[in-house]
C-alpha atoms as a PDB file:
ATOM      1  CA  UNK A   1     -38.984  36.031  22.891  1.00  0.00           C
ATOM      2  CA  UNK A   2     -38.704  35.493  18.986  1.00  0.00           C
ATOM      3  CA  UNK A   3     -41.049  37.073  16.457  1.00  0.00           C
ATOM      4  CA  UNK A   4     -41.314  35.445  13.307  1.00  0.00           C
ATOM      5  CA  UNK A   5     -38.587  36.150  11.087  1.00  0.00           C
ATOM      6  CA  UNK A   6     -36.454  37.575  13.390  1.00  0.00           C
ATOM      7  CA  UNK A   7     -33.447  35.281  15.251  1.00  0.00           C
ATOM      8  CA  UNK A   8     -31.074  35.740  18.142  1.00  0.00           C
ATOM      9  CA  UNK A   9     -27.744  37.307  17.148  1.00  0.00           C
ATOM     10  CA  UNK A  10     -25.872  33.794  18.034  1.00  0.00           C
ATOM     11  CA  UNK A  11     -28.477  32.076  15.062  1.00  0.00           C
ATOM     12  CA  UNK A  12     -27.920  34.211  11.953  1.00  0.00           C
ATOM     13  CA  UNK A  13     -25.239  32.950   9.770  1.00  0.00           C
ATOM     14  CA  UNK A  14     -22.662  35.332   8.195  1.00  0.00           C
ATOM     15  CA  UNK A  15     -22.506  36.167   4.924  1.00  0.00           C
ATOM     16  CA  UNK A  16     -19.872  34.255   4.896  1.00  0.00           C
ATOM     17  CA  UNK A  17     -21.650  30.839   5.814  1.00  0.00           C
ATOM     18  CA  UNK A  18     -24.142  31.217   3.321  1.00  0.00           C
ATOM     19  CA  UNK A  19     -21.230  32.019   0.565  1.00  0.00           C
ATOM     20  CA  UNK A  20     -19.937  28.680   1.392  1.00  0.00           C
ATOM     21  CA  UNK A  21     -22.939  26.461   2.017  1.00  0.00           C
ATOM     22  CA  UNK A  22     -24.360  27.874  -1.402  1.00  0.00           C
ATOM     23  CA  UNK A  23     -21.311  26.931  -3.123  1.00  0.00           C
ATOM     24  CA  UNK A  24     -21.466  23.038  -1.825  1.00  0.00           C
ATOM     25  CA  UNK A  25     -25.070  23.525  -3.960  1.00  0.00           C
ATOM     26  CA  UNK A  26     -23.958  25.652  -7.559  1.00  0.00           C
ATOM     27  CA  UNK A  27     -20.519  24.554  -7.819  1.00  0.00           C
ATOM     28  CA  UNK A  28     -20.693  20.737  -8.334  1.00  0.00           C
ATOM     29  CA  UNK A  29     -23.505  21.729 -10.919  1.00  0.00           C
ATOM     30  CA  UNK A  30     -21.080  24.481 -12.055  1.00  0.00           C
ATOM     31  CA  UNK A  31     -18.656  21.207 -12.662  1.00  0.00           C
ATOM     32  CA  UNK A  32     -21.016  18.775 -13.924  1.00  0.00           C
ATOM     33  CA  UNK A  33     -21.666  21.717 -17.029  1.00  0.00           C
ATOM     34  CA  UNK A  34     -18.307  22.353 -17.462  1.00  0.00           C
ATOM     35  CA  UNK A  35     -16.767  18.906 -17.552  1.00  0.00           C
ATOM     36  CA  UNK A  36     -20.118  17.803 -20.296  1.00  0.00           C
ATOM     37  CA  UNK A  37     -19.163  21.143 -22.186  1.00  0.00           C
ATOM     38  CA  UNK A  38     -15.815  19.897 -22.431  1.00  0.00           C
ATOM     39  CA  UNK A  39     -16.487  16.596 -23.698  1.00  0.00           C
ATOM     40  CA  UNK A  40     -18.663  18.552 -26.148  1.00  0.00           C
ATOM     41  CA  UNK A  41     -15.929  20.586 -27.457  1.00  0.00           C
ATOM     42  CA  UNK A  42     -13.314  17.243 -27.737  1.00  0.00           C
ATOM     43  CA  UNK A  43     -16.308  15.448 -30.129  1.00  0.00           C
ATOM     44  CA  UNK A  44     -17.185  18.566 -32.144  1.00  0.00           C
ATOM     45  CA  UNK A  45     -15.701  19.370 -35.439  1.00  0.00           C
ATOM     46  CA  UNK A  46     -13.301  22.411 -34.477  1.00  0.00           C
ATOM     47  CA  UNK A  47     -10.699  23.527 -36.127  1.00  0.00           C
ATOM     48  CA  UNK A  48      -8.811  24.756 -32.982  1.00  0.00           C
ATOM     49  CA  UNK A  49     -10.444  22.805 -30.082  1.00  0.00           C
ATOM     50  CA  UNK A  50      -7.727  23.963 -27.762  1.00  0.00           C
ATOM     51  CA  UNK A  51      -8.487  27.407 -26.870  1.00  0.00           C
ATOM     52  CA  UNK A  52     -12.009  26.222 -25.831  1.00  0.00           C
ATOM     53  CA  UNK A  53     -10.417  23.378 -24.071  1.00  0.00           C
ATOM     54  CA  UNK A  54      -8.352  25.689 -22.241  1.00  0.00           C
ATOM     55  CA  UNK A  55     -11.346  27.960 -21.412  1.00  0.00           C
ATOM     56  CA  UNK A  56     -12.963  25.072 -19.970  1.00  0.00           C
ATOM     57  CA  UNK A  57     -10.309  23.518 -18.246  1.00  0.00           C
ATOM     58  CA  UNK A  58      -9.251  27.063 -16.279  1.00  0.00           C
ATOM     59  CA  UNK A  59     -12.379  27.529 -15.537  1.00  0.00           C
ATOM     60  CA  UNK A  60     -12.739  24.184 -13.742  1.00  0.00           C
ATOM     61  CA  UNK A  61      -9.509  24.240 -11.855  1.00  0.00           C
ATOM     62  CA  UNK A  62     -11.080  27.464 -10.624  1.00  0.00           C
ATOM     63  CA  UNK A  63     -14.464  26.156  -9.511  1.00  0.00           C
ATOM     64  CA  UNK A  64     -12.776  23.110  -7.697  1.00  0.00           C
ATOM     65  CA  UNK A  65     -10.643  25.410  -5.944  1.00  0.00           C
ATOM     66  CA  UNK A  66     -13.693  27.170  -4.628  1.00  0.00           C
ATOM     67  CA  UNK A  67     -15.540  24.223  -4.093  1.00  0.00           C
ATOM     68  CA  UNK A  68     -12.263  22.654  -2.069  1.00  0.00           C
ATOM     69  CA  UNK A  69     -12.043  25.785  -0.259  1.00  0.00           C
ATOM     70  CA  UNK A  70     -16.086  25.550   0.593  1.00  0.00           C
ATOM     71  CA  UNK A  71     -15.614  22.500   2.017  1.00  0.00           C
ATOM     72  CA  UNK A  72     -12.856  22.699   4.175  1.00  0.00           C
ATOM     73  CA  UNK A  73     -14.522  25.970   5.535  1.00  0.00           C
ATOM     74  CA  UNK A  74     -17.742  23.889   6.605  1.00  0.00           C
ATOM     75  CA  UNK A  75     -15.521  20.852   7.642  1.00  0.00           C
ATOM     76  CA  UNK A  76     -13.850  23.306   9.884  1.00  0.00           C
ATOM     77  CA  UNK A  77     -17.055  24.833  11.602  1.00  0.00           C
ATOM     78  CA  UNK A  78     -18.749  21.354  11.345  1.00  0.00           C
ATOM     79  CA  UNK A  79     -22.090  22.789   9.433  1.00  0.00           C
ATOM     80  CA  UNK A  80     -23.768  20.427   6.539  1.00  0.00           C
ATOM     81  CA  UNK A  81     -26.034  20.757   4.120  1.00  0.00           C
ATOM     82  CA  UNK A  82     -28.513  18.536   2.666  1.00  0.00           C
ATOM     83  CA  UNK A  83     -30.802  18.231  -0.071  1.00  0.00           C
ATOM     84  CA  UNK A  84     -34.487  18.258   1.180  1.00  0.00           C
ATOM     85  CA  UNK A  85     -38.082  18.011  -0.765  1.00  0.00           C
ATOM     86  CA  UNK A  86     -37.852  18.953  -4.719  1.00  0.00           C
ATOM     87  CA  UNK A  87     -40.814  19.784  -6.259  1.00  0.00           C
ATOM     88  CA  UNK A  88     -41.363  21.120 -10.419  1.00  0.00           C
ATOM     89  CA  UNK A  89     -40.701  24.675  -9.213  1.00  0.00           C
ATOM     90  CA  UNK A  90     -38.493  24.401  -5.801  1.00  0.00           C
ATOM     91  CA  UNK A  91     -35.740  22.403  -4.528  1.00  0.00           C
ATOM     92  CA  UNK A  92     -35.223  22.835  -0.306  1.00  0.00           C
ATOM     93  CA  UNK A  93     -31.589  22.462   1.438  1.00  0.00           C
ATOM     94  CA  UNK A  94     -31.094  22.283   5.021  1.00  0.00           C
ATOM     95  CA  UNK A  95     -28.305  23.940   6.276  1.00  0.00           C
ATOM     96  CA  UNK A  96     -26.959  22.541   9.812  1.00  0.00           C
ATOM     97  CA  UNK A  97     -24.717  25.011  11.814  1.00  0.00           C
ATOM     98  CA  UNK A  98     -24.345  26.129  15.244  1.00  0.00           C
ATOM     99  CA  UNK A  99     -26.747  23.929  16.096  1.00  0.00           C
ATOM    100  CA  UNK A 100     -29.088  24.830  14.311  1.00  0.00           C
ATOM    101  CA  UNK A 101     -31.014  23.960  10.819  1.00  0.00           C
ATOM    102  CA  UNK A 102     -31.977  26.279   8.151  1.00  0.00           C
ATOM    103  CA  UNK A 103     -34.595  25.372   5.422  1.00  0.00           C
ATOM    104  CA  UNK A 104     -34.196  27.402   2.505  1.00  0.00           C
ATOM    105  CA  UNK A 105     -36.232  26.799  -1.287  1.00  0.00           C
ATOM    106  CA  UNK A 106     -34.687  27.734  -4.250  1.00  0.00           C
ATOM    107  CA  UNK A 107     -36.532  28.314  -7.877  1.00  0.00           C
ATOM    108  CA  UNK A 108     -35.179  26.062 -10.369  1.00  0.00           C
ATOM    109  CA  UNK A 109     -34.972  29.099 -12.193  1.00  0.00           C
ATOM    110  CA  UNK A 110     -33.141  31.215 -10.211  1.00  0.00           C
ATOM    111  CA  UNK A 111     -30.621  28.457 -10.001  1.00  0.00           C
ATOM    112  CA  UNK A 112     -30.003  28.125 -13.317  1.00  0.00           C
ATOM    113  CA  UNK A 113     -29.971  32.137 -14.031  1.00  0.00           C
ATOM    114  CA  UNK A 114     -27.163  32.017 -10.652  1.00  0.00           C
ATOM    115  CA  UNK A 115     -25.182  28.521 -12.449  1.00  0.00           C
ATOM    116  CA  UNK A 116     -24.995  30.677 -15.566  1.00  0.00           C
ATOM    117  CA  UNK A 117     -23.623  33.669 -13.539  1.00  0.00           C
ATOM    118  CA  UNK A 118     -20.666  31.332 -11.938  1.00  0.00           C
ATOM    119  CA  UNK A 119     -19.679  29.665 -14.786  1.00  0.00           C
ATOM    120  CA  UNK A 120     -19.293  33.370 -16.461  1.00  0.00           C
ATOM    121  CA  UNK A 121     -17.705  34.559 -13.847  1.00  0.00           C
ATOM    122  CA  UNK A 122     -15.484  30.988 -14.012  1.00  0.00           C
ATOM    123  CA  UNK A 123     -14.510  31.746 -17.430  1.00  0.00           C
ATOM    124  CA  UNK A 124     -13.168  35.776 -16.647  1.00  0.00           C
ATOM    125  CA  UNK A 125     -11.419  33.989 -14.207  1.00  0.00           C
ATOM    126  CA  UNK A 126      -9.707  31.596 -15.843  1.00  0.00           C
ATOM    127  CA  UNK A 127      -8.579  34.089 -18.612  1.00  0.00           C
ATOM    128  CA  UNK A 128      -7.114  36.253 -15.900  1.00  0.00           C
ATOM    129  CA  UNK A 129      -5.482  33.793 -14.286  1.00  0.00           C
ATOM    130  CA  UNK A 130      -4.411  32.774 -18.126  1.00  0.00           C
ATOM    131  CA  UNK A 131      -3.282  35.731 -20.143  1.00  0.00           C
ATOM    132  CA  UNK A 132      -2.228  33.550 -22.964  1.00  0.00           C
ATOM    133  CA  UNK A 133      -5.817  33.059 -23.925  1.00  0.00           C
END
């Protein structure tokens, strides 16, 4: 017997899952930033472009390898997720795993305060990884 809200232990997806299903949603807009920011930076009257260049370009080899990573994880474990309804305020994903689908809404607005978060977090990244920066 379910209540609402509550599943069987064999339904609930790890923390883990919902790591990598949520990055197959942020990280290709994570990209899609990135890659426009960088085209920004070539057109845009710097004096030294390439630090910024570098930046940017760390901190996309970072957010592929995440993204690759993602991927391969939900290959693996043969889960999916697909874009549902969008509306002005929410956007839904279903999330297939185990046999099972997931609808979950997300605020535009929390997605864009959680795609500025990555790519800050892509950036720190991509100076430690970088040292020369």
């Amino acid at each position: 017997m379910f209540l609402k809200g509550v599943f069987a232990m064999g339904r609930l997806m790890t923390q883990e899952d919902i790591t990598h299903f949520e990055n197959l949603i942020y990280l290709p807009m994570v990209l899609t930033i990135l890659h426009r920011d960088r085209e920004l930076v070539d057109t845009m009257p710097f004096k030294l472009k390439r630090p910024y260049q570098q930046l940017i370009d760390d901190a996309i080899k970072c957010a592929e390898r995440d993204l690759r990573t993602s991927r391969i994880f939900l290959r693996k474990q043969m889960y999916k997720v697909l874009q549902g309804s969008r509306d002005k305020l929410f956007t839904e994903y279903v999330f297939y795993y185990r046999g099972y689908e997931d609808h979950r809404k997300y605020l535009h607005y929390q997605m864009r305060n959680r795609t500025e978060e990555l790519i800050r977090t892509y950036f720190e990244q991509g100076i430690n990884e970088n040292p020369q920066l």
